[in-house]
Protein backbone atom coordinates (compact mmCIF):
# COMPACT_ATOMS: atom_id res chain seq x y z
CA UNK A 1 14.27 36.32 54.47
CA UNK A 2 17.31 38.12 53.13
CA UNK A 3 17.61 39.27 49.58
CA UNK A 4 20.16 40.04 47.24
CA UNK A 5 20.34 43.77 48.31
CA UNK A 6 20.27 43.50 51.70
CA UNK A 7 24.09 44.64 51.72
CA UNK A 8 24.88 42.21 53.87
CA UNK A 9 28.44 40.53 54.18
CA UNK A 10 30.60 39.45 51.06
CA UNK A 11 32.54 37.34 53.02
CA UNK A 12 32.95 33.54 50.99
CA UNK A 13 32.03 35.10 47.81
CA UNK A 14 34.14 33.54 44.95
CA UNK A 15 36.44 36.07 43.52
CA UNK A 16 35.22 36.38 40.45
CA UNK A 17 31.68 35.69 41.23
CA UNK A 18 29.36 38.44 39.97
CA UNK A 19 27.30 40.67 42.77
CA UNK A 20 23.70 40.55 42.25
CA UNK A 21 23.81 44.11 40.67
CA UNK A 22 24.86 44.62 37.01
CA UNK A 23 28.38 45.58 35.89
CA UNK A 24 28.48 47.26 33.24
CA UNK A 25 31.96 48.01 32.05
CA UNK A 26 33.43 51.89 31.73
CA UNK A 27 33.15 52.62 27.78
CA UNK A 28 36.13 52.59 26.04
CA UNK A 29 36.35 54.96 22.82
CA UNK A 30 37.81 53.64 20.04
CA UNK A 31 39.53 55.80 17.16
CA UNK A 32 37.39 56.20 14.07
CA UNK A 33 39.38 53.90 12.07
CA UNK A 34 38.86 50.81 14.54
CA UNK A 35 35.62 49.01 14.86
CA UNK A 36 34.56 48.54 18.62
CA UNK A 37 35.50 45.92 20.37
CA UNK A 38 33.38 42.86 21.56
CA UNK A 39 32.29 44.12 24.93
CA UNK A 40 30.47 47.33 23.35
CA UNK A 41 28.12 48.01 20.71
CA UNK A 42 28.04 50.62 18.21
CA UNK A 43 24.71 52.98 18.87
CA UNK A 44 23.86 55.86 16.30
CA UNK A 45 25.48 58.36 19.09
CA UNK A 46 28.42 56.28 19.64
CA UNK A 47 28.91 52.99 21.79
CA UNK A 48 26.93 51.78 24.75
CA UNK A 49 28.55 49.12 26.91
CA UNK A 50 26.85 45.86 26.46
CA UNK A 51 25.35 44.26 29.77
CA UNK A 52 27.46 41.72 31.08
CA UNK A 53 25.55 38.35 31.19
CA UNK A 54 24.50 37.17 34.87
CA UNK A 55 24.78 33.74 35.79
CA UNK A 56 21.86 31.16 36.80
CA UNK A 57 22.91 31.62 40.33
CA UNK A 58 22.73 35.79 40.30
CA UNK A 59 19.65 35.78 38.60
CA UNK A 60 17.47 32.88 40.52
CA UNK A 61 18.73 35.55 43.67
CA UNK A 62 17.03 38.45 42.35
CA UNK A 63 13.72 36.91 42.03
CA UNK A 64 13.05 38.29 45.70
CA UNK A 65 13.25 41.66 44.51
CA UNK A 66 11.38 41.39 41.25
CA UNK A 67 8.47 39.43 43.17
CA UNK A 68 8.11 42.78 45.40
CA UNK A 69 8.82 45.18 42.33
CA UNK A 70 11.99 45.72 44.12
CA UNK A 71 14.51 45.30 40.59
CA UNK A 72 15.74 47.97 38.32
CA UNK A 73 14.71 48.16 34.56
CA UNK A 74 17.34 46.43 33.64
CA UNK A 75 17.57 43.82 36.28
CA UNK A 76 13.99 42.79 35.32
CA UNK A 77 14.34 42.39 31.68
CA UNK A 78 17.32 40.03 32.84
CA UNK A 79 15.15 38.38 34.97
CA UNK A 80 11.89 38.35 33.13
CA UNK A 81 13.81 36.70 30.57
CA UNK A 82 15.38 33.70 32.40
CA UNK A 83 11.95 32.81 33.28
CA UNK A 84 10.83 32.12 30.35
CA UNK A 85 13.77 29.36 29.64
CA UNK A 86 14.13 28.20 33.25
CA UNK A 87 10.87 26.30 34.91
CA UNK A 88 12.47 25.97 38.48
CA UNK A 89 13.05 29.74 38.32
CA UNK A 90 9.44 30.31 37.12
CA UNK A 91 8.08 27.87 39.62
CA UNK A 92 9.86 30.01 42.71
CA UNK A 93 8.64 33.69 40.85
CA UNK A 94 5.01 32.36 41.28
CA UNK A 95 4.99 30.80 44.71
CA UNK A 96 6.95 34.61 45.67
CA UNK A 97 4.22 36.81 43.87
CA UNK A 98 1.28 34.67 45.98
CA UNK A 99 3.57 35.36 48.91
CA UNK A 100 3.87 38.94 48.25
CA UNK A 101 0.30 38.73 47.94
CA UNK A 102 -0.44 37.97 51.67
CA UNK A 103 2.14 40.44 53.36
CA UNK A 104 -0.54 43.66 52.28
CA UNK A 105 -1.35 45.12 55.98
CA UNK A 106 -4.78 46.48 54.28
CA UNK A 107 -6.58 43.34 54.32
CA UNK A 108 -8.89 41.79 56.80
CA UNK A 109 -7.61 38.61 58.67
CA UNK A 110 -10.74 38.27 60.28
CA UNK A 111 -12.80 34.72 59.24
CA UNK A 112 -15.96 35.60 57.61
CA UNK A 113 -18.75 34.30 59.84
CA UNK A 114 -20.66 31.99 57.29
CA UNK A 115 -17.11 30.13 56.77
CA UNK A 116 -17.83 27.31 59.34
CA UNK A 117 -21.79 26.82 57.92
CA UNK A 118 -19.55 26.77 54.15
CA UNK A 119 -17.03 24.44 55.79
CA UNK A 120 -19.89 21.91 56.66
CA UNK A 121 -22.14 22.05 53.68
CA UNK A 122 -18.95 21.51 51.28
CA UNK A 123 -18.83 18.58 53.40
CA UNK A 124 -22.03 17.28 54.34
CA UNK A 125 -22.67 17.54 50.61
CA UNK A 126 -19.69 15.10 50.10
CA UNK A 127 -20.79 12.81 52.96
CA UNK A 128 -24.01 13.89 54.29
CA UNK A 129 -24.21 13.22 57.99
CA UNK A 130 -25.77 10.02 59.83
CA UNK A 131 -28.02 12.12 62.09
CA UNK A 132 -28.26 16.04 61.24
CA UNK A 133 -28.94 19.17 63.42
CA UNK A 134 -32.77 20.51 63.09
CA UNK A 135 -32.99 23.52 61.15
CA UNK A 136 -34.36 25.11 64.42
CA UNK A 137 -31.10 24.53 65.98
CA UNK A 138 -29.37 25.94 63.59
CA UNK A 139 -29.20 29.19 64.65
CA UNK A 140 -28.11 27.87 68.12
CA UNK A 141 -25.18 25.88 67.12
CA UNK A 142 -23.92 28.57 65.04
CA UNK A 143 -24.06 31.57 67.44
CA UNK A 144 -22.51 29.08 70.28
CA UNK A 145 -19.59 28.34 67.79
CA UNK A 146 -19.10 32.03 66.82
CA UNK A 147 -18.90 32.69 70.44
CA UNK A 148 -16.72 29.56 71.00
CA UNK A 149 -13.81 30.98 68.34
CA UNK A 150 -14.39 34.17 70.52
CA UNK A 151 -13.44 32.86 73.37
CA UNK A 152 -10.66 30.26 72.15
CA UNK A 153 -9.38 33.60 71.14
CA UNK A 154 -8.49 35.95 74.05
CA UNK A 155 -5.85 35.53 76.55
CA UNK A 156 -6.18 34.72 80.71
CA UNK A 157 -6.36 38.35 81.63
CA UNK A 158 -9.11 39.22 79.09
CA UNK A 159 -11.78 36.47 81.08
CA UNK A 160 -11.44 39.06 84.04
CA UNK A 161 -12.30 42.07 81.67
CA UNK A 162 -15.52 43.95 83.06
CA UNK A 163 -18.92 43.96 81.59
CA UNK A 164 -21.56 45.69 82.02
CA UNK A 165 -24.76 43.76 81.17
CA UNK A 166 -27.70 46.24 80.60
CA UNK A 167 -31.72 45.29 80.48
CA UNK A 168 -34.91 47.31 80.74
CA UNK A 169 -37.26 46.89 83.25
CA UNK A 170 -40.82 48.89 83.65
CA UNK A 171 -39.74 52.79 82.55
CA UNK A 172 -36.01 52.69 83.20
CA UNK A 173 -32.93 50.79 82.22
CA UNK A 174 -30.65 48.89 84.54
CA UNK A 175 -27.26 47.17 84.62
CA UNK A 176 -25.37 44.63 86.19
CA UNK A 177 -21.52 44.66 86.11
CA UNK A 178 -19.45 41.16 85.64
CA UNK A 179 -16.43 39.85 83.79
CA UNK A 180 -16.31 38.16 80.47
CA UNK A 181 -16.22 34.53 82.88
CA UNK A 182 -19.35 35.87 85.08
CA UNK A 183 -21.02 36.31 81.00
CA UNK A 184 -19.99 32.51 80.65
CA UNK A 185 -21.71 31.60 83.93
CA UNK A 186 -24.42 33.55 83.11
CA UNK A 187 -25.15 31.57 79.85
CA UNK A 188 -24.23 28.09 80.82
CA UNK A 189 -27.09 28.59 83.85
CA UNK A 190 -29.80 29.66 81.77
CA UNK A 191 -29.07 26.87 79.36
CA UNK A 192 -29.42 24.81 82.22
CA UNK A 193 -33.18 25.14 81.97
CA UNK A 194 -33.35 23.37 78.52
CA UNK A 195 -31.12 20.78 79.75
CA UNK A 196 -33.25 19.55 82.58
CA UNK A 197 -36.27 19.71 80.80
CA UNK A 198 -34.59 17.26 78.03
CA UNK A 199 -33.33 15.13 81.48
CA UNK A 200 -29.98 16.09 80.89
CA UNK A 201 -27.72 17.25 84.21
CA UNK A 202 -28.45 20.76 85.36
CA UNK A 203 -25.27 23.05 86.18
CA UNK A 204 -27.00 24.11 89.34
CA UNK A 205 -28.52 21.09 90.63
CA UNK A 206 -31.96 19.34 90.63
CA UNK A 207 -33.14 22.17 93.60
CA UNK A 208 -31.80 25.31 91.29
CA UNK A 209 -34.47 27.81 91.05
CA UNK A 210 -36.53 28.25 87.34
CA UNK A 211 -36.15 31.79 87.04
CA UNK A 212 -33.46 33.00 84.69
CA UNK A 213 -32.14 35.79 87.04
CA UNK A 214 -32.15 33.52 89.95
CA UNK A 215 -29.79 31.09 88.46
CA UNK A 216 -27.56 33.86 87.25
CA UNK A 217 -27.47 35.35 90.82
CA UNK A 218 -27.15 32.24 92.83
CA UNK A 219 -24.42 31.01 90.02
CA UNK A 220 -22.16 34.22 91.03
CA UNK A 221 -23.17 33.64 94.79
CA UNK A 222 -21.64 30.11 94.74
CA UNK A 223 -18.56 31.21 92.56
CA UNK A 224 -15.65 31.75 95.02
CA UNK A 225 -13.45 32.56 93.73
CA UNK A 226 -14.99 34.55 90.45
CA UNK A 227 -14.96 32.33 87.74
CA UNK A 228 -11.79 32.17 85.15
CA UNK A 229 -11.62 30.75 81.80
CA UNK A 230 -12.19 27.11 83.60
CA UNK A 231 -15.63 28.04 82.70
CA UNK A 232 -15.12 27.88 78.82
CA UNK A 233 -15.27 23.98 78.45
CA UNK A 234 -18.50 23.21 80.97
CA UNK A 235 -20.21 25.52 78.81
CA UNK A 236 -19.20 24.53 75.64
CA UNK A 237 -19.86 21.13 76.68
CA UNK A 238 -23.42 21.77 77.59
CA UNK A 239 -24.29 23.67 74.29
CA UNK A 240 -22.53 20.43 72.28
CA UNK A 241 -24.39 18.28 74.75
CA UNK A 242 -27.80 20.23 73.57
CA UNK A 243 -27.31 20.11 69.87
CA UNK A 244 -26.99 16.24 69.90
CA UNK A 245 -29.59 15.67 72.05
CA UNK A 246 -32.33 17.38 69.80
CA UNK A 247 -30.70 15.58 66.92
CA UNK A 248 -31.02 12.30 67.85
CA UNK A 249 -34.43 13.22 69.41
CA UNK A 250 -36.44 13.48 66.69
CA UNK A 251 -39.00 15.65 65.63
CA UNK A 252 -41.25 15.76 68.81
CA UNK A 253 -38.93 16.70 71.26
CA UNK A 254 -39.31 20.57 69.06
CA UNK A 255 -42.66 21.37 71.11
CA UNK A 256 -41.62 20.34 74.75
CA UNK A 257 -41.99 23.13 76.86
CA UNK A 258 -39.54 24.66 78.82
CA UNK A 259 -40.29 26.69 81.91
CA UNK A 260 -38.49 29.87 82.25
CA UNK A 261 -40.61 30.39 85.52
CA UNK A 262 -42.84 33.28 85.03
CA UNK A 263 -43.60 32.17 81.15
CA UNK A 264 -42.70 28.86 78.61
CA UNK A 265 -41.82 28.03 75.99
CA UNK A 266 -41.45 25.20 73.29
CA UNK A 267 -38.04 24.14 72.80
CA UNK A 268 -37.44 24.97 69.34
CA UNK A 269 -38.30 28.66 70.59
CA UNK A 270 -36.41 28.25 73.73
CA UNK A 271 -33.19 27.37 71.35
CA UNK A 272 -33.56 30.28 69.57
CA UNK A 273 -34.25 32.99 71.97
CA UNK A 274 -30.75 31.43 73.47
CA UNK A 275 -29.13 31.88 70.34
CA UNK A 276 -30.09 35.63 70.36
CA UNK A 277 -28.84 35.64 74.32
CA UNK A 278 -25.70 33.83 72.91
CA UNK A 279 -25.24 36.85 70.15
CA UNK A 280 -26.21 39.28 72.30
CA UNK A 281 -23.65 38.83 75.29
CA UNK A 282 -21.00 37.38 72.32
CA UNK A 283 -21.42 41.29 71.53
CA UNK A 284 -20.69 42.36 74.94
CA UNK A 285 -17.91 40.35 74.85
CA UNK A 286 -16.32 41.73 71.99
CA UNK A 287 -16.63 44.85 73.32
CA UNK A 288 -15.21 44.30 76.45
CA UNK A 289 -12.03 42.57 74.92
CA UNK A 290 -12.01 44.98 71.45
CA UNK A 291 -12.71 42.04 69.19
CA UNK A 292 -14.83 42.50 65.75
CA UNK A 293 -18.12 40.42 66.12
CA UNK A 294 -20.65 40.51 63.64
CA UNK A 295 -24.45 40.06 63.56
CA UNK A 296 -26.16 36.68 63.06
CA UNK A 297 -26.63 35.57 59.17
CA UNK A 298 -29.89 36.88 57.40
CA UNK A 299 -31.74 34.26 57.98
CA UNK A 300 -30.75 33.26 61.60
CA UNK A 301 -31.41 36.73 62.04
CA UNK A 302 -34.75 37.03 60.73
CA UNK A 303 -35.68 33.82 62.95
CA UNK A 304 -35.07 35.90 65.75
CA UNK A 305 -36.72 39.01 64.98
CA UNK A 306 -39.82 36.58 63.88
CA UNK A 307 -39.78 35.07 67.52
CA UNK A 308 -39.50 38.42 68.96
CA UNK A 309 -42.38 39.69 67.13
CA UNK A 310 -44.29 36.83 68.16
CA UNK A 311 -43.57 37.69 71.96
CA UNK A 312 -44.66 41.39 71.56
CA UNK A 313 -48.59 40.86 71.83
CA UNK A 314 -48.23 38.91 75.01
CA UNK A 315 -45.65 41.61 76.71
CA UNK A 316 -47.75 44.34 75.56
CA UNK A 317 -50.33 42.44 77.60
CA UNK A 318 -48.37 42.67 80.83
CA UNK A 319 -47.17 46.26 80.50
CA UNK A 320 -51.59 47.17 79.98
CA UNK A 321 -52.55 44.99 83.24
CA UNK A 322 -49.64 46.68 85.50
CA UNK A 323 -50.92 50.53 83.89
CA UNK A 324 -47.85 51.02 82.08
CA UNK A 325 -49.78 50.92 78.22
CA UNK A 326 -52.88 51.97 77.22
CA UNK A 327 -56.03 50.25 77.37
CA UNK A 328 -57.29 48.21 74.56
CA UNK A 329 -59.58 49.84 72.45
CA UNK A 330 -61.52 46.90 70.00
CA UNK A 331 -61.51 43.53 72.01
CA UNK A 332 -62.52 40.67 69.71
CA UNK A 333 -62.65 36.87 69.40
CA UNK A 334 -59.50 34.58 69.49
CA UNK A 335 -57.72 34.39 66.16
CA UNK A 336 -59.79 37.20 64.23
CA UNK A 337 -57.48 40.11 62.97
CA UNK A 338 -57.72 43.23 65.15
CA UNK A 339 -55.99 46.28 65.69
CA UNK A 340 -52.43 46.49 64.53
CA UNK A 341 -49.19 47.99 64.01
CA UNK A 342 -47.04 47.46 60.87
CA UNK A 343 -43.38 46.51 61.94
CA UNK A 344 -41.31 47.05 58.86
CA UNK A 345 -37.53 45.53 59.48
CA UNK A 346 -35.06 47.05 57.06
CA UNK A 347 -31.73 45.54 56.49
CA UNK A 348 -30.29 41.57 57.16
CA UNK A 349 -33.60 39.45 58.11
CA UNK A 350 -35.94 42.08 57.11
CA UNK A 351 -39.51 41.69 56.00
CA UNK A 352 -42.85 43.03 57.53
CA UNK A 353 -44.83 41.63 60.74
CA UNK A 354 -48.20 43.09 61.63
CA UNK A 355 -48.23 43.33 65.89
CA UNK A 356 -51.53 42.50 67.36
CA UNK A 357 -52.13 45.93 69.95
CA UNK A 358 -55.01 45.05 71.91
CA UNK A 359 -55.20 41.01 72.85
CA UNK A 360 -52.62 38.21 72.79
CA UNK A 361 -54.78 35.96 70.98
CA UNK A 362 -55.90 38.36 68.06
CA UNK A 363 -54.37 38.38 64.65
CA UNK A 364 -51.92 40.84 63.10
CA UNK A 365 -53.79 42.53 59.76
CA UNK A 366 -52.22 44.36 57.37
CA UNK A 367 -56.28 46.08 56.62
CA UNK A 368 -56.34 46.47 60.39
CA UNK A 369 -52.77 48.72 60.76
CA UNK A 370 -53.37 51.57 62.78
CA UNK A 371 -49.39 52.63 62.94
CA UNK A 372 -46.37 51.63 61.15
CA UNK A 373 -42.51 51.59 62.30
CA UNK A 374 -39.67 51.19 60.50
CA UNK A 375 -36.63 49.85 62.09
CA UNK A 376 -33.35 48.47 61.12
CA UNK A 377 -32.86 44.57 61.94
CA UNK A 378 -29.59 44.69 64.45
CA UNK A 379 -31.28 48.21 65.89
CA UNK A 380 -34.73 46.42 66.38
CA UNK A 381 -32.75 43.13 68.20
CA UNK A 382 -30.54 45.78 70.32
CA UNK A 383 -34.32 47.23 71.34
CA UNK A 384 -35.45 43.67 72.36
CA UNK A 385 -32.02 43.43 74.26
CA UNK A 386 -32.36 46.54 76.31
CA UNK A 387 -29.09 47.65 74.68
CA UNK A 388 -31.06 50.66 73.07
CA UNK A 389 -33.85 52.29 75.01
CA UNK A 390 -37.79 53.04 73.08
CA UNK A 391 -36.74 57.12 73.11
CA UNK A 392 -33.27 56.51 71.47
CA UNK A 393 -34.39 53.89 68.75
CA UNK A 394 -33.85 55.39 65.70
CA UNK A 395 -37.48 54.23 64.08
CA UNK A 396 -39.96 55.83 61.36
CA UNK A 397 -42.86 56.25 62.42
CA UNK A 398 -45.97 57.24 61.36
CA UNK A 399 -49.82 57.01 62.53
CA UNK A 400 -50.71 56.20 66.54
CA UNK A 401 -48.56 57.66 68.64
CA UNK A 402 -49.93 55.82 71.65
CA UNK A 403 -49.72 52.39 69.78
CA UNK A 404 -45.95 53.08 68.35
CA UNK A 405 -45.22 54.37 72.34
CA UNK A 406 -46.48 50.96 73.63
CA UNK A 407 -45.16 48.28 70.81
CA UNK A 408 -41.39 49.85 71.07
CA UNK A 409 -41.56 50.28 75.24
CA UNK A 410 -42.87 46.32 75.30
CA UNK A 411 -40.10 45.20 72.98
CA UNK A 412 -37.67 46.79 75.38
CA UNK A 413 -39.31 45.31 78.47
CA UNK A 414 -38.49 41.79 76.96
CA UNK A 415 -35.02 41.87 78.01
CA UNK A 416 -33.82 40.54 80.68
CA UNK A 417 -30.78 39.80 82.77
C-alpha cells in the first residue's frame, strides 16, 4: 500500500489540486498603516500565514500516515479534526490503527496450545456433542492434534530431516537415528497394538509381532523406499479412528487390556502413555525441523506423570531381580504402606506421589518416606523418556541415597524405543 508520501509520480494530478503536504503561503509584510490581508493573521510578533484549508480528498489520503504516527503536527491537527465531522473518514482511521496493530514484528504468531480445547468447549457448550470423547482420551486426542498442526506445517524436505531417538536401557543410554517420516512410522505401529485389541485393522498385519520395538524395526525393514510425508494421513487416520472408537464404546471398553508383549495394560492407560509417546517424539520433531512445541496442559500433564509414578514400583521390581537395585529391605503384605520415597513434582502438573521402594503391591506412605526428590514436571517426563539420564537430572534430594539412586535409574529404564 502506497501513501501520500511515498513521492511517487504526479503525473494526472489536476493542476490546481493540492499535494498531500501543506502550503503555506510566503508572508507578505504589510506597511503599518494597512491591516493584513485575508490569507494571514496578525500574531503579537507580527503575521503568521494562515494554513491553507485541505480538501476531503487530501485529507482522507493522509490517514495512512497518521494511523502509523507518520504526519507532522500540523498535518494531524488537520486530520484529527476531519474525523470528528466525517464518519467514513473515522471508520477507515480505525480499521488502519487495528491494522497497524498487527504489522509489530515483536509478537508471537505462534497458536497457543489450549486454543483448539477453547475452540471446542465454546462450541460444545453451544451444541454439546451427540457422543463425546472420554476424559481419558483426552489427553490423546489433544497431543495427536498438536502433533497433527506440526506436521500439516513443514514442507517435503523437512519429513527427511534426521532424528535421533534416544532411550535408556540397563546403565547406559542408547539411540536410534531416523527421519521425521521413520518418527511417523514409528507411532502409527505402536498404536497399532490398541487398534487390534479394540478389533480394528492393524498397520502391520494380523501376524505383526506384540513388542513395541519389533513393530518399529520390522515397520522400517518393510519401508522401501524410507517413508515420506505419505505417512501423515494413515496415521492420522488411525489416531481419529481410535478416538471414535472409545467414544462410541462406552465405559467398559476403559479396562481392556492391551498387550505390549513383555507387560499390559488397560486401555485408558495404554491411551495415555501414547499421548506422552505422541509429546515426546512431537518434541523431537520440533527439534529436528526448528519448530516451537510446548509441553502438554497442566492437567494432561499431571495424568502422565500420575501414570508414570504408578509404573515406578513395578520397574523398580525388574531392575532388583536382574541385580541392578538394591534389595528390599521391609517386605510386607499386599496393599499395606511400606517403605517409600516422596516424589515432589514442581511446576505444570505438579503435586506429591509417595513411590513404593521395596514391593509392587505395597502402598506409598507419606509416615513411611525414607527419601524425598524434588523434580520439575517436563524434567521428571524427559527422565521417564530417556531424554535426560538419573546423573544429569537436576533433582533435590535429600535422605537415602540408595533409594533416590534406584527410583530415578528405574524411571529412566521405562523408556523405550
Amino acid at each position: 500500500m502506497t501513501g501520500p508520501l511515498d513521492g511517487g509520480s504526479h503525473e494526472g494530478r489536476e493542476p490546481d489540486e493540492p499535494t498531500a503536504f501543506l502550503r503555506i503561503p510566503a508572508p507578505r509584510t504589510a506597511p503599518d498603516d494597512m491591516t493584513a490581508p485575508d490569507d494571514v493573521t496578525a500574531t503579537g510578533g507580527g503575521v503568521t500565514p494562515a494554513a491553507e484549508p485541505l480538501s476531503h480528498k487530501v485529507l482522507m489520503s493522509l490517514l495512512g500516515a497518521w494511523a502509523l504516527s507518520a504526519c507532522a503536527a500540523e498535518e494531524t491537527a488537520l486530520v484529527e479534526a476531519h474525523l470528528t465531522e466525517c464518519a467514513p473518514c473515522a471508520d477507515e482511521a480505525l480499521r488502519l490503527r487495528d491494522a497497524v496493530g498487527l504489522l509489530h514484528a515483536d509478537g508471537n504468531l505462534d497458536l497457543d496450545p489450549l486454543l483448539r480445547s477453547r475452540v471446542l468447549e465454546n462450541a460444545l457448550g453451544r451444541r454439546p456433542a451427540r457422543v463425546s470423547v472420554p476424559g481419558w482420551a483426552a489427553a490423546y486426542d489433544a497431543e495427536t492434534a498438536r502433533l497433527d498442526a506440526l506436521l500439516r506445517d513443514i514442507g517435503d524436505a523437512e519429513w527427511h530431516a534426521p532424528v535421533r531417538l534416544k532411550w535408556y536401557e540397563d546403565e547406559g543410554a542408547v539411540s536410534r537415528r531416523t527421519t521425521v517420516a521413520g518418527v511417523i512410522g514409528h507411532l502409527m505401529t505402536v498404536d497399532g497394538l490398541l487398534a487390534a485389541s479394540l478389533g480394528l485393522d492393524d498397520p502391520l498385519g494380523s501376524d505383526a509381532p506384540v513388542h513395541p520395538t519389533e513393530r518399529t524395526e520390522s515397520f522400517w525393514r518393510a519401508a522401501k523406499p524410507p517413508p515420506t510425508r505419505t505417512i501423515h494421513e494413515p496415521w492420522r487416520e488411525q489416531s481419529h479412528t481410535l478416538i471414535r472408537t472409545v467414544s462410541f464404546a462406552g465405559r467398559g471398553v476403559a479396562e481392556l487390556s492391551v498387550s505390549y508383549g513383555f507387560f499390559a495394560l488397560p486401555l485408558r492407560d495404554a491411551l495415555l502413555d501414547r499421548a506422552f509417546e505422541c509429546w515426546v517424539h512431537g518434541a523431537d520433531i520440533a527439534d529436528a525441523v526448528d519448530y516451537p512445541y510446548k509441553p502438554p496442559s497442566g492437567g494432561h500433564l499431571r495424568e502422565m506423570i500420575d501414570l508414570a509414578t504408578r509404573l515406578l514400583p513395578a520397574a523398580l521390581a525388574i531392575r532388583r531381580r536382574s541385580g541392578l537395585a538394591g534389595p528390599a529391605r521391609e517386605l510386607v503384605t499386599a496393599g499395606s504402606p511400606g517403605r517409600s520415597l516422596r516424589l515432589e513434582i514442581e511446576g505444570a502438573g505438579g503435586g506429591d506421589w509417595f513411590i513404593a521402594l521395596d514391593s509392587p503391591a505395597a502402598v506409598g506412605s507419606r509416615e513411611r518416606s525414607v527419601a524425598h526428590v524434588a523434580l520439575d514436571g517436563v524434567e521428571f517426563c524427559q527422565l521417564v523418556a530417556g531424554r535426560v539420564s538419573p546423573e544429569d537430572a537436576a533433582a533435590g534430594q535429600e535422605g537415602d541415597r540408595e533409594a533416590i539412586r534406584d527410583v530415578l535409574c528405574a524411571a529412566a529404564t521405562m523408556s523405550r524405543l
